[in-house]
PDB file of N, CA and C in Angstrom:
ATOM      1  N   UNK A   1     -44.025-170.188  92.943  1.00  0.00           N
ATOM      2  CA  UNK A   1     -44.554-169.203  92.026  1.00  0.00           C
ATOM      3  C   UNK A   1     -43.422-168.494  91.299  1.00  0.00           C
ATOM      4  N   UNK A   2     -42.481-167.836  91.895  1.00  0.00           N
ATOM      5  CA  UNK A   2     -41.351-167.421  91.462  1.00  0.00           C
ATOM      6  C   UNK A   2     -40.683-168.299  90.800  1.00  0.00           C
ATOM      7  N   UNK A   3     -40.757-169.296  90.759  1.00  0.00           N
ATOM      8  CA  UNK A   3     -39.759-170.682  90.467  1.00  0.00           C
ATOM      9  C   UNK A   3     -40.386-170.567  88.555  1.00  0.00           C
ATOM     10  N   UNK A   4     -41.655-170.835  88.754  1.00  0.00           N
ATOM     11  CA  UNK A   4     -42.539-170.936  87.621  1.00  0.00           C
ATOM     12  C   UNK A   4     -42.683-169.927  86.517  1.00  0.00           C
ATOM     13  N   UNK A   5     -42.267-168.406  87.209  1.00  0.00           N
ATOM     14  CA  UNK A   5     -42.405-167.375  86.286  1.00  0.00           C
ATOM     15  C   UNK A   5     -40.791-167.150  86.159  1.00  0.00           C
ATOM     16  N   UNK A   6     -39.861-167.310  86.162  1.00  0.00           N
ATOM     17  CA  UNK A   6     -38.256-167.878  86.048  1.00  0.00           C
ATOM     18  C   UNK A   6     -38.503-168.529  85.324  1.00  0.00           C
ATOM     19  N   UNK A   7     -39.139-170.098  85.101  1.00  0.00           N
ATOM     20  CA  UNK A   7     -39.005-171.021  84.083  1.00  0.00           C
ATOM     21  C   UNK A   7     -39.702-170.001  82.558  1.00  0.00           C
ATOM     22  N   UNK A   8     -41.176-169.689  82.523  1.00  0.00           N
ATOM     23  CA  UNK A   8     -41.773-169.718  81.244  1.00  0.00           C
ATOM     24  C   UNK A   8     -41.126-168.119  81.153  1.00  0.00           C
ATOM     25  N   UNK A   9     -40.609-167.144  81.882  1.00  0.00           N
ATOM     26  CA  UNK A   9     -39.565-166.127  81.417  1.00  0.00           C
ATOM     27  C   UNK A   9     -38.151-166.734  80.317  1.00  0.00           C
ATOM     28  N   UNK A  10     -38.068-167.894  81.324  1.00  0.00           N
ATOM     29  CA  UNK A  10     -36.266-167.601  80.371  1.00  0.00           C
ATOM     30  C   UNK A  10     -36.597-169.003  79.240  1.00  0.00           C
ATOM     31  N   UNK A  11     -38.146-169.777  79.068  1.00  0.00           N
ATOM     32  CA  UNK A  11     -38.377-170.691  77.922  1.00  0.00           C
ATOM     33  C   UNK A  11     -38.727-169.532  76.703  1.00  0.00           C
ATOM     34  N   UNK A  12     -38.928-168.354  77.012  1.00  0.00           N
ATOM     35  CA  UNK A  12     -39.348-167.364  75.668  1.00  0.00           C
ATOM     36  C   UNK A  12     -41.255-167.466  75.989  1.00  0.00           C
ATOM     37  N   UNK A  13     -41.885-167.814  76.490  1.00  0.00           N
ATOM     38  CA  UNK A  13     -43.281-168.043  76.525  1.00  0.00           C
ATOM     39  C   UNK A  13     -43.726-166.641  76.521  1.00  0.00           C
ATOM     40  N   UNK A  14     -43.087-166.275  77.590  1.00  0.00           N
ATOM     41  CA  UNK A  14     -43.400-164.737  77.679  1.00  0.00           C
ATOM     42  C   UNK A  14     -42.862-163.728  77.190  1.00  0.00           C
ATOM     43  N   UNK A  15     -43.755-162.616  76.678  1.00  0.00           N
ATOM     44  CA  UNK A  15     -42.469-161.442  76.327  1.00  0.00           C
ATOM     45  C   UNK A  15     -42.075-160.515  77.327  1.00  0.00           C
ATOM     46  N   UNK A  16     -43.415-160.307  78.432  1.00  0.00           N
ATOM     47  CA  UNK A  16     -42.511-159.575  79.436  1.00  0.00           C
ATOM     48  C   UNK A  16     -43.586-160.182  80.434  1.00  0.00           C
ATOM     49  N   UNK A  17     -43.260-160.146  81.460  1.00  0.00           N
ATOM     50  CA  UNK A  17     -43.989-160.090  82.709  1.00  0.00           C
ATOM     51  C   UNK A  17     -44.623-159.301  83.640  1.00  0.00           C
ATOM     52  N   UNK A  18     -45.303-159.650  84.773  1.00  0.00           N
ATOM     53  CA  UNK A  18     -46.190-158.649  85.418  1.00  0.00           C
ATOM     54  C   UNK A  18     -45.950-159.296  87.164  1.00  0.00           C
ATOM     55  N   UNK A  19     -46.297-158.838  87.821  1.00  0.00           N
ATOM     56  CA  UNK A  19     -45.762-159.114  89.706  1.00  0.00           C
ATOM     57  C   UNK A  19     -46.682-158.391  90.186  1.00  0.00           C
ATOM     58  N   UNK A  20     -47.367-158.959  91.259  1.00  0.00           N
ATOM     59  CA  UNK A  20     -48.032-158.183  92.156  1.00  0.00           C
ATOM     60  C   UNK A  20     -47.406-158.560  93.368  1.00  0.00           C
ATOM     61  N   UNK A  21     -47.753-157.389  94.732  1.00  0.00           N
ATOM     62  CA  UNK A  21     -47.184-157.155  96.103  1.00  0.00           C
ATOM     63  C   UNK A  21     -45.615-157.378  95.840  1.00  0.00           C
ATOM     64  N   UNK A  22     -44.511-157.359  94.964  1.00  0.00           N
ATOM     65  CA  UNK A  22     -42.892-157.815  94.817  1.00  0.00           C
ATOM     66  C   UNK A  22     -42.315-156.707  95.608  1.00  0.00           C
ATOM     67  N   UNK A  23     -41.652-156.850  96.510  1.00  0.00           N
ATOM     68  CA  UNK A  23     -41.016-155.956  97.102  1.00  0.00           C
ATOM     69  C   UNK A  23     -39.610-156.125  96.838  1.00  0.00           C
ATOM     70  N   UNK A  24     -39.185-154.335  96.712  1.00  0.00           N
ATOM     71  CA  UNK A  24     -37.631-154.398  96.420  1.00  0.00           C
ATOM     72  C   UNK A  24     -36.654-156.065  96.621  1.00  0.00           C
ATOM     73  N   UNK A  25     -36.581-156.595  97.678  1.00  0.00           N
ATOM     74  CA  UNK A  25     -36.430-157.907  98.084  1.00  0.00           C
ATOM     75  C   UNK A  25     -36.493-158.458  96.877  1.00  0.00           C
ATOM     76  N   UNK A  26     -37.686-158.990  96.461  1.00  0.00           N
ATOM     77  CA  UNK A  26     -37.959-160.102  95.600  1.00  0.00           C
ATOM     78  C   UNK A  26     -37.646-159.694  93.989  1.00  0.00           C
ATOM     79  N   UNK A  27     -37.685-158.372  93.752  1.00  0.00           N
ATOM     80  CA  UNK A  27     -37.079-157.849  92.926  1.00  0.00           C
ATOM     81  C   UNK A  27     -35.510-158.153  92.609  1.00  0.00           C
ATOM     82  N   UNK A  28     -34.987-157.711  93.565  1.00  0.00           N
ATOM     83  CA  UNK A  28     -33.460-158.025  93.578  1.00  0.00           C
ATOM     84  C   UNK A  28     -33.178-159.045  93.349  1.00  0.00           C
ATOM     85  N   UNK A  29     -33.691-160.137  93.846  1.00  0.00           N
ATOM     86  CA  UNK A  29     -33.521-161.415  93.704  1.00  0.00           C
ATOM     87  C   UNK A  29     -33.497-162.060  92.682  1.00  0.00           C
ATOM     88  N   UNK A  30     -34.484-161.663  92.072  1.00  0.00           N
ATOM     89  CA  UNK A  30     -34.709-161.834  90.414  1.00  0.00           C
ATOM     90  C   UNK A  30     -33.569-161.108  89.587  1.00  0.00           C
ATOM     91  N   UNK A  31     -33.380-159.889  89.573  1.00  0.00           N
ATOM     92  CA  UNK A  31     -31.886-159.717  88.995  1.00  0.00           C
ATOM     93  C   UNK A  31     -30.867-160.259  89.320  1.00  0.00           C
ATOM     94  N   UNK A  32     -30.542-160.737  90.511  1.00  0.00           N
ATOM     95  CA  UNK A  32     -29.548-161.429  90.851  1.00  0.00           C
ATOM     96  C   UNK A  32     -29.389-162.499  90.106  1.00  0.00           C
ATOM     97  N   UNK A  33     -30.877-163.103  90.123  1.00  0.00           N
ATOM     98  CA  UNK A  33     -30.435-164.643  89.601  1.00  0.00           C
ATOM     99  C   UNK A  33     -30.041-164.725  87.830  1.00  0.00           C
ATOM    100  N   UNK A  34     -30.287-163.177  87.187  1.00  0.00           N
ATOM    101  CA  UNK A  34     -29.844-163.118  85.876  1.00  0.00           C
ATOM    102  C   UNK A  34     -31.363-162.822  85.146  1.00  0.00           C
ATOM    103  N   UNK A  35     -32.143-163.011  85.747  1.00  0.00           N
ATOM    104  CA  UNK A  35     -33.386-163.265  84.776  1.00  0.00           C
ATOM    105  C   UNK A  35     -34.271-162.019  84.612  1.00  0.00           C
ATOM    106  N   UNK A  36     -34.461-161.964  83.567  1.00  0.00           N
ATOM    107  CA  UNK A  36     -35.048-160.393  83.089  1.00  0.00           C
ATOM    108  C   UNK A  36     -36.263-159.630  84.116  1.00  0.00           C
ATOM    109  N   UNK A  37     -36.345-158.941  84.427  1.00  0.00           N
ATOM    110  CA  UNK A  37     -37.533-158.246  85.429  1.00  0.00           C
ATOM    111  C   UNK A  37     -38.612-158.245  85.269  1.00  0.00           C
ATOM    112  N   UNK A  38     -39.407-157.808  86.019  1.00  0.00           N
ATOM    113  CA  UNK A  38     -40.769-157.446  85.671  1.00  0.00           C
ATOM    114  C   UNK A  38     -40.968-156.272  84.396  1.00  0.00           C
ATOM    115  N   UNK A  39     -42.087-155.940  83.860  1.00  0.00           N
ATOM    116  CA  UNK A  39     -42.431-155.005  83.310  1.00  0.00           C
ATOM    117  C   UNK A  39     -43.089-153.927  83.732  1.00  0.00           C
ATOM    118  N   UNK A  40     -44.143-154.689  84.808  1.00  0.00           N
ATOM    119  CA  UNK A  40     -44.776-154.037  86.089  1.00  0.00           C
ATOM    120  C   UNK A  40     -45.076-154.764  87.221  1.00  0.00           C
ATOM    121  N   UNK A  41     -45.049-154.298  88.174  1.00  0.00           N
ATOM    122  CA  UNK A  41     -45.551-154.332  89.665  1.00  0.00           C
ATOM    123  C   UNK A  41     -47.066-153.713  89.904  1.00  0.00           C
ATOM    124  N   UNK A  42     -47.802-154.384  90.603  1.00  0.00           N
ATOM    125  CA  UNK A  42     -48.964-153.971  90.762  1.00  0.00           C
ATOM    126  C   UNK A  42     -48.769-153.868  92.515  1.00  0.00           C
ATOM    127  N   UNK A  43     -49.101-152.795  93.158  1.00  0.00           N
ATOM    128  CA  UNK A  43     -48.640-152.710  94.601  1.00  0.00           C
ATOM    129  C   UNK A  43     -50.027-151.831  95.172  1.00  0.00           C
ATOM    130  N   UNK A  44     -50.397-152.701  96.033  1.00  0.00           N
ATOM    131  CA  UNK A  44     -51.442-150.963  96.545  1.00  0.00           C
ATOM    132  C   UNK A  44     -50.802-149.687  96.828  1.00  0.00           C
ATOM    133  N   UNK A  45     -51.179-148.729  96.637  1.00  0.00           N
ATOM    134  CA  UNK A  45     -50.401-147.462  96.895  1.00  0.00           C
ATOM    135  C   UNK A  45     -51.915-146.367  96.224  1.00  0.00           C
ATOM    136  N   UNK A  46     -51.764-145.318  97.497  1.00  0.00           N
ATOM    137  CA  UNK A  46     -52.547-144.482  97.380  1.00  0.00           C
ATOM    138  C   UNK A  46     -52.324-143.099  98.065  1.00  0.00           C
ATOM    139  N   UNK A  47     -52.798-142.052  98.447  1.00  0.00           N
ATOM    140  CA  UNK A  47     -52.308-141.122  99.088  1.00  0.00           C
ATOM    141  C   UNK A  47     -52.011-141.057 100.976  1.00  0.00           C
ATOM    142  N   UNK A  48     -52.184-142.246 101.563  1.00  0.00           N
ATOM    143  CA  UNK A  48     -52.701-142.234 102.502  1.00  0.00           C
ATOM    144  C   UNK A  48     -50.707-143.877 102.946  1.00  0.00           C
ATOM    145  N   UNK A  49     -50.650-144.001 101.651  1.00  0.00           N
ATOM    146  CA  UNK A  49     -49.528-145.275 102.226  1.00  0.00           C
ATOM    147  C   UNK A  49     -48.620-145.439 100.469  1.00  0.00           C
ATOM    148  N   UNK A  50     -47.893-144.596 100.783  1.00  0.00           N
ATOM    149  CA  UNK A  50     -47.398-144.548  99.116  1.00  0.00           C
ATOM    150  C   UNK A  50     -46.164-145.182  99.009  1.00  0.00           C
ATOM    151  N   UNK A  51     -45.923-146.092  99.983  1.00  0.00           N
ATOM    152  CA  UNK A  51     -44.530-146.933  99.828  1.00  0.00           C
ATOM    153  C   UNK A  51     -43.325-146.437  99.219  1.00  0.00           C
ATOM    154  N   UNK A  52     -42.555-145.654  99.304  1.00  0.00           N
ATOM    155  CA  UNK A  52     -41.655-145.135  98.622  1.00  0.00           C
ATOM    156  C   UNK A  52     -40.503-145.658  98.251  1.00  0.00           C
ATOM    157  N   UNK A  53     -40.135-146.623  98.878  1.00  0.00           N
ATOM    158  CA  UNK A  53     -38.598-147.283  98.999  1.00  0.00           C
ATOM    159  C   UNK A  53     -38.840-148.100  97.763  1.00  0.00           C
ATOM    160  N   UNK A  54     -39.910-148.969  97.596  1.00  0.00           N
ATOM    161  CA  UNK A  54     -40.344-149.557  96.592  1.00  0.00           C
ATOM    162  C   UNK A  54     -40.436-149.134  95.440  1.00  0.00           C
ATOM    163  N   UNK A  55     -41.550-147.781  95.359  1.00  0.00           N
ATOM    164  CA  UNK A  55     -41.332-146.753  94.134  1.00  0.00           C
ATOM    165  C   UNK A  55     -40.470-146.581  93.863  1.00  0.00           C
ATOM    166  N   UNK A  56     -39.419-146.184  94.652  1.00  0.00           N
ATOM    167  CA  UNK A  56     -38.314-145.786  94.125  1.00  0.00           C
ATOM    168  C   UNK A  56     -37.330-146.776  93.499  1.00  0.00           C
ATOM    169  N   UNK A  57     -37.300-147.805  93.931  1.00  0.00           N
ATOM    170  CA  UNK A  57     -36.697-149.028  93.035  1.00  0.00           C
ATOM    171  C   UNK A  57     -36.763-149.241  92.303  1.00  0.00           C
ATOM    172  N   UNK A  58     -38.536-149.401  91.641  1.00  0.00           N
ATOM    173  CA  UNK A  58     -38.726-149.886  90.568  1.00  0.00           C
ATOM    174  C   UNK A  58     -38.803-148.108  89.762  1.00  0.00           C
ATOM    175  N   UNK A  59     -38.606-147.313  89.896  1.00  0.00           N
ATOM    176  CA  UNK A  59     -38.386-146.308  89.054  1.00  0.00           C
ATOM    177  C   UNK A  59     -37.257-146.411  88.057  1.00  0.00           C
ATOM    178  N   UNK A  60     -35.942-146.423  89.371  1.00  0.00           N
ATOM    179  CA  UNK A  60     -34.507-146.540  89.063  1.00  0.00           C
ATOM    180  C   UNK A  60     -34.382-147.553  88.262  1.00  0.00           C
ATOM    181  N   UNK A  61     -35.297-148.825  88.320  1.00  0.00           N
ATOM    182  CA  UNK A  61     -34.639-150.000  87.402  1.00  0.00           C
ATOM    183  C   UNK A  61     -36.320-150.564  86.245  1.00  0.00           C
ATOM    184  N   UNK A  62     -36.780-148.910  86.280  1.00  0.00           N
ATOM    185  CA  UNK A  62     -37.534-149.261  84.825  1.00  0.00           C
ATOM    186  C   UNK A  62     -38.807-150.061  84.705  1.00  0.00           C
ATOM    187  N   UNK A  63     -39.292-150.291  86.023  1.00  0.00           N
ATOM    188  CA  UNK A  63     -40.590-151.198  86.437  1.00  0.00           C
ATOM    189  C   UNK A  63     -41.479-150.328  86.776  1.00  0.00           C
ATOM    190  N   UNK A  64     -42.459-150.195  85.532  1.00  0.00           N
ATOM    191  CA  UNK A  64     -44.141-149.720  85.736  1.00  0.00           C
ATOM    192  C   UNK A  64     -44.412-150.058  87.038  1.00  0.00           C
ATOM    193  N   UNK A  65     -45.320-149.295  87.562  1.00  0.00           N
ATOM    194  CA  UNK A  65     -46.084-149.382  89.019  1.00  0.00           C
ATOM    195  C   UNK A  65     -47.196-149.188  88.571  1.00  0.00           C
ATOM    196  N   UNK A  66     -48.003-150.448  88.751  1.00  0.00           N
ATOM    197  CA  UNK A  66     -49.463-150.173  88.894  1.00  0.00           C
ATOM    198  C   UNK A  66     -49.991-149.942  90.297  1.00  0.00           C
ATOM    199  N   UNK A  67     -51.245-149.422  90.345  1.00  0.00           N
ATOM    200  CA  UNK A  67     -51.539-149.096  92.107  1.00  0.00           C
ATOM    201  C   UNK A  67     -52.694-149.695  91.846  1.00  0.00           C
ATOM    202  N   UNK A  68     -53.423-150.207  92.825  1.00  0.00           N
ATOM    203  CA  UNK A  68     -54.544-150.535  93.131  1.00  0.00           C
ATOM    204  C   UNK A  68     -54.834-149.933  95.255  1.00  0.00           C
ATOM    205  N   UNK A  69     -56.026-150.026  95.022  1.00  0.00           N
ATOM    206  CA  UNK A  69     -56.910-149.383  96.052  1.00  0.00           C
ATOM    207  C   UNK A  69     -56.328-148.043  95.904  1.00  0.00           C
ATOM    208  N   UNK A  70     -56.468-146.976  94.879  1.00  0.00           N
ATOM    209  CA  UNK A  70     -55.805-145.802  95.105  1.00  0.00           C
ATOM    210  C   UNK A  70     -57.017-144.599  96.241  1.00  0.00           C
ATOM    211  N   UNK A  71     -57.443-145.506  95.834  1.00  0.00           N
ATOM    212  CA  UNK A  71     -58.294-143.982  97.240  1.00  0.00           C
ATOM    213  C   UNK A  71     -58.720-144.811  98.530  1.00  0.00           C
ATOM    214  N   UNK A  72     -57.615-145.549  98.935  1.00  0.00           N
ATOM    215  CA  UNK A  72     -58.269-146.478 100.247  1.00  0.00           C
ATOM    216  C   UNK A  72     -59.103-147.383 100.378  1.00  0.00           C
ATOM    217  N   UNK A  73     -59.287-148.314  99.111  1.00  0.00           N
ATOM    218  CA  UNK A  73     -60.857-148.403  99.008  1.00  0.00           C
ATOM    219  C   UNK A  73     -62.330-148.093  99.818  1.00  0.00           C
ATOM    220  N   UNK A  74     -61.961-146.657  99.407  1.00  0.00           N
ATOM    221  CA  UNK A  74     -63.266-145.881  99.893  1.00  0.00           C
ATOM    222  C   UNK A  74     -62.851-145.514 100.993  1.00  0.00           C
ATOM    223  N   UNK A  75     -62.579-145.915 102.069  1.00  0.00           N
ATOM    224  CA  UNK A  75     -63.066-145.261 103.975  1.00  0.00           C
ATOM    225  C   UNK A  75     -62.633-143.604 103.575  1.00  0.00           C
ATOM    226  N   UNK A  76     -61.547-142.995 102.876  1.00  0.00           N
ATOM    227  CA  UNK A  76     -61.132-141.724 102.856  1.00  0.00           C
ATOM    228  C   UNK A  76     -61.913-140.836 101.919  1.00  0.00           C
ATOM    229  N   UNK A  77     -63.035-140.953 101.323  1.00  0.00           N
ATOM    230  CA  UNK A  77     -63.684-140.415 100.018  1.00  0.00           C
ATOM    231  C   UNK A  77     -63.742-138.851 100.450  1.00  0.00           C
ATOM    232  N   UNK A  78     -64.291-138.929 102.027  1.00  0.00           N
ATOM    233  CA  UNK A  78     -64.560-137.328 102.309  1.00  0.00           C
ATOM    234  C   UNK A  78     -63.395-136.632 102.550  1.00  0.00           C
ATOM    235  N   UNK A  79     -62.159-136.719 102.736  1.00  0.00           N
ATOM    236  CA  UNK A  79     -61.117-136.139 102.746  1.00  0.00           C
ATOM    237  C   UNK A  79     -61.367-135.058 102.300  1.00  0.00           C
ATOM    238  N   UNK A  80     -60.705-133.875 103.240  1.00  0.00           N
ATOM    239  CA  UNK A  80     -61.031-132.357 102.427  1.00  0.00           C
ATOM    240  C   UNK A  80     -59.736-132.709 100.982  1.00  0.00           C
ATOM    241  N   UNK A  81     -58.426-133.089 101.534  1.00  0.00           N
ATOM    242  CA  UNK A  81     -57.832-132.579 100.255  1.00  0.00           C
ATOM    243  C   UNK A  81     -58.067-133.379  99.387  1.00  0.00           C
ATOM    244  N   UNK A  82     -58.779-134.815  99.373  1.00  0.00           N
ATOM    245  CA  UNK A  82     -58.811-135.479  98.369  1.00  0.00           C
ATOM    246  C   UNK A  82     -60.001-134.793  97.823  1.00  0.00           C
ATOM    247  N   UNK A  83     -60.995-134.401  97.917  1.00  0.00           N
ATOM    248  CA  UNK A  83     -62.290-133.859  97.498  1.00  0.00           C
ATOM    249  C   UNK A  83     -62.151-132.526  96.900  1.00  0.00           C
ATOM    250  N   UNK A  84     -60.763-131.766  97.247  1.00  0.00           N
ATOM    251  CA  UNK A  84     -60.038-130.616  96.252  1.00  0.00           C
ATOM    252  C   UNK A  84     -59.446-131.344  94.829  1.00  0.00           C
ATOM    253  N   UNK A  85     -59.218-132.016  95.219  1.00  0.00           N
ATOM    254  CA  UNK A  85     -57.787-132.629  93.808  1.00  0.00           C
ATOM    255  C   UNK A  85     -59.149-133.236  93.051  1.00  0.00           C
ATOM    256  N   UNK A  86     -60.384-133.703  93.628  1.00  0.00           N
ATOM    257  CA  UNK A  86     -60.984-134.396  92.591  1.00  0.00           C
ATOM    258  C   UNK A  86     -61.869-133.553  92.058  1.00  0.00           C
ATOM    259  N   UNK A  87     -62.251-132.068  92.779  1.00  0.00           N
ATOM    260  CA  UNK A  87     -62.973-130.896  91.974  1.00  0.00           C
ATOM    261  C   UNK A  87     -62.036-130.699  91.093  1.00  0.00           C
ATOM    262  N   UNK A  88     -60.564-130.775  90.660  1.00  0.00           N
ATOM    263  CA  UNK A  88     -60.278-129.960  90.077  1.00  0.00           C
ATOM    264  C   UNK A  88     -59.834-130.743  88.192  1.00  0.00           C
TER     265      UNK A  88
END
């Protein structure tokens, strides 16, 4: 998979790219090998598991974070503080 988005990255096919679950790791790797980054990362992240080491990577080196399952999908809905932040 990586092999494949390396090839149609550096043929011009694409203008930028997109990654889901890439962890710092696989990130690096990809700069290492010279070849332009993601544009975004799609990572679950929500209030409950907000991965930070990751965030923080792709902050420092300019990679959108998309989140998916941001509210747990569902099990946490009744949360007192989540049920404050969403009155407000």
């Amino acid at each position: 998979m990586l092999i494949t988005i390396l090839y149609y990255s550096f043929c011009y096919i694409f203008r930028s790219i997109g990654v889901s679950n890439f962890g710092d790791h696989h990130l690096e790797e990809m700069r290492k090998a010279g070849r332009e980054v993601p544009a975004v990362n799609q990572i679950e992240l929500n209030p409950y598991w907000r991965q930070e080491q990751i965030v923080e990577y792709c902050h420092n080196n300019g990679i959108a974070l998309q989140g998916y399952s941001p509210v747990f999908r569902g099990r946490k809905l009744s949360d007192p503080v989540l049920q404050t932040m969403a009155a407000k």
